[in-house]
N, C-alpha and C. Protein backbone atom coordinates (compact mmCIF):
# COMPACT_ATOMS: atom_id res chain seq x y z
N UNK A 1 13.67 8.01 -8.61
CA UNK A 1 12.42 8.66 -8.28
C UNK A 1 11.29 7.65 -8.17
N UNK A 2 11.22 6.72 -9.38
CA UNK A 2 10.00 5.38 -8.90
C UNK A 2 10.09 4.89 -7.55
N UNK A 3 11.43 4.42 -7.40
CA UNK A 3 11.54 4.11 -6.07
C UNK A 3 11.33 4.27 -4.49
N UNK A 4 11.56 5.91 -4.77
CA UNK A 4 10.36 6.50 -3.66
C UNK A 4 9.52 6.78 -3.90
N UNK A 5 9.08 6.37 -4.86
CA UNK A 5 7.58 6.69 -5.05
C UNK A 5 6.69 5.40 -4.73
N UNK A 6 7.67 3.98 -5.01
CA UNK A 6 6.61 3.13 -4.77
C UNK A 6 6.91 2.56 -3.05
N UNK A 7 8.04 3.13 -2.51
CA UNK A 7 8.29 3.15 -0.57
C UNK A 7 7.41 3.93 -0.46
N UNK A 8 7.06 5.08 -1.11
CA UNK A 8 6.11 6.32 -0.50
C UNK A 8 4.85 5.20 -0.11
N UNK A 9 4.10 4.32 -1.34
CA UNK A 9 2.85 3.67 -1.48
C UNK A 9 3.02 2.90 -0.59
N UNK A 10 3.94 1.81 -0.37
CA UNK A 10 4.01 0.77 0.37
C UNK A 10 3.87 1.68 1.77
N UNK A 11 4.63 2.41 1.98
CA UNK A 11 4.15 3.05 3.63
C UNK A 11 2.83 3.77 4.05
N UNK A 12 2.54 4.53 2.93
CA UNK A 12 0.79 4.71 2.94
C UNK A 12 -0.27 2.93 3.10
N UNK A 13 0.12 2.01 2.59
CA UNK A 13 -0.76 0.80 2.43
C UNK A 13 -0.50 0.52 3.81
N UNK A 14 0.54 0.61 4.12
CA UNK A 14 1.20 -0.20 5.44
C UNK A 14 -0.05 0.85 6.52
N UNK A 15 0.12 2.31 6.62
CA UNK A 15 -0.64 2.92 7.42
C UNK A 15 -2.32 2.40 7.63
N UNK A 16 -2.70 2.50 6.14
CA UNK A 16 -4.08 2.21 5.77
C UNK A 16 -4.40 1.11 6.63
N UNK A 17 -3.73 -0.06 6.25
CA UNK A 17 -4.08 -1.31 7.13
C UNK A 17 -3.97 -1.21 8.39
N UNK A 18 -2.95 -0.69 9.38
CA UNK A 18 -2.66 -0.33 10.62
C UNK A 18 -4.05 -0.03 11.07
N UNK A 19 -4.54 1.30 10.24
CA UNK A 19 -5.09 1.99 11.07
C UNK A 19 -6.97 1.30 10.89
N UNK A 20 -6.95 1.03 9.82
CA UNK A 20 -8.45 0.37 9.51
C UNK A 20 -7.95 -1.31 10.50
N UNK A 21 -7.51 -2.01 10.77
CA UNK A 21 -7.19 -3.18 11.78
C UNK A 21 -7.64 -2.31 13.42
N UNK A 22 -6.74 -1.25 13.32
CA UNK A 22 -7.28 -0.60 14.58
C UNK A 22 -8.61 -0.02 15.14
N UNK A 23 -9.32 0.68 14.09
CA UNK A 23 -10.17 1.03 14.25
C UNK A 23 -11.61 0.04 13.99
N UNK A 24 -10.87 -1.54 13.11
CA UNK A 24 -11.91 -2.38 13.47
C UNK A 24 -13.09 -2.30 11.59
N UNK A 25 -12.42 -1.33 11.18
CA UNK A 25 -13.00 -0.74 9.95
C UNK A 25 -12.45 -1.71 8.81
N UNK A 26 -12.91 -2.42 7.89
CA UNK A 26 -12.21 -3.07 6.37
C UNK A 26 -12.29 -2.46 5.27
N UNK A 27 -12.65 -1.44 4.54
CA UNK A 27 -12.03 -0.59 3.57
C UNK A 27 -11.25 0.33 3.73
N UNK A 28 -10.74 0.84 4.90
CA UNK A 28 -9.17 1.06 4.98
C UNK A 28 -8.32 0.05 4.45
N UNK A 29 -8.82 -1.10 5.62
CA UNK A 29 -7.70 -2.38 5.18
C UNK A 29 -7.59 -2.85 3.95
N UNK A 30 -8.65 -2.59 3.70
CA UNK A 30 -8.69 -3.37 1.48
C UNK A 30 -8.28 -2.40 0.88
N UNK A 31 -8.48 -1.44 0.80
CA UNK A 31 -7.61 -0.36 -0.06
C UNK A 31 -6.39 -0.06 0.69
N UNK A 32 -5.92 -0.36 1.72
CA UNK A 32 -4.37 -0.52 1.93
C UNK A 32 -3.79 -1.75 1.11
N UNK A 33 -4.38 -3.13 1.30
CA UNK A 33 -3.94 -3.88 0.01
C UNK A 33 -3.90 -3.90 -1.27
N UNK A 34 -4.90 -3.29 -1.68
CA UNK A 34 -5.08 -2.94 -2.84
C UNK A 34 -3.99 -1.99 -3.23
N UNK A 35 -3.20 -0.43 -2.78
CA UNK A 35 -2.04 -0.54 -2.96
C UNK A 35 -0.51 -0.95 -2.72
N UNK A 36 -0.82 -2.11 -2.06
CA UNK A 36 0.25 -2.83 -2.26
C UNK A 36 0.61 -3.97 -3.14
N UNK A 37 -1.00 -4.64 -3.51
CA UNK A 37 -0.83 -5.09 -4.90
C UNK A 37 -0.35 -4.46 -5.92
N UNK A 38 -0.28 -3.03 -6.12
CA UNK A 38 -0.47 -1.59 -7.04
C UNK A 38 1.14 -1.64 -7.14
N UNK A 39 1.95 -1.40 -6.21
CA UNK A 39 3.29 -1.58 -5.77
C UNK A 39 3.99 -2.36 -6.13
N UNK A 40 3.66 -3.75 -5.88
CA UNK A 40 3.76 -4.89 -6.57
C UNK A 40 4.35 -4.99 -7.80
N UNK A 41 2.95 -4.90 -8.56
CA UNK A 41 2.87 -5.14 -9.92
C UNK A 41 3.69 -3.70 -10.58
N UNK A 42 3.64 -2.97 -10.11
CA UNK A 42 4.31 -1.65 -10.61
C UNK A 42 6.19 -1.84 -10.26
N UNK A 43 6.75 -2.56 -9.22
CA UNK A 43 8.04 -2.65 -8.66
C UNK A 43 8.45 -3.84 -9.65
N UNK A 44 7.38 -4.93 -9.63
CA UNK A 44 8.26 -5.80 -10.79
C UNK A 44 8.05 -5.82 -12.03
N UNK A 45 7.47 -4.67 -13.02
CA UNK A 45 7.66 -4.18 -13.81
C UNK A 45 8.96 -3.13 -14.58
N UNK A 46 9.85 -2.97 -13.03
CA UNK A 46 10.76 -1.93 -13.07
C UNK A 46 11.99 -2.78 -13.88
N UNK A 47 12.99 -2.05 -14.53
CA UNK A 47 14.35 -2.80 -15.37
C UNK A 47 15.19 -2.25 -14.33
């Protein structure tokens, strides 16, 4: 269940950035990184 939960995040971050790059906008794009740092630190926390 973590596991899709943290693909769920990584594909929301992935969107965020897409779409704030597209539209030219940067707090899409920073809060798309921001959860993928989130992801990150949360995936290599996992046993």
């Amino acid at each position: 269940m973590k596991k899709i939960l943290l693909g769920l995040l990584v594909v929301i971050a992935l969107v965020m950035i897409f779409l704030g790059y597209k539209a030219g906008i940067l707090p899409p794009a920073l809060t798309g990184l921001g959860f993928l740092v989130i992801a990150f630190l949360l995936g290599s926390n996992q046993k």
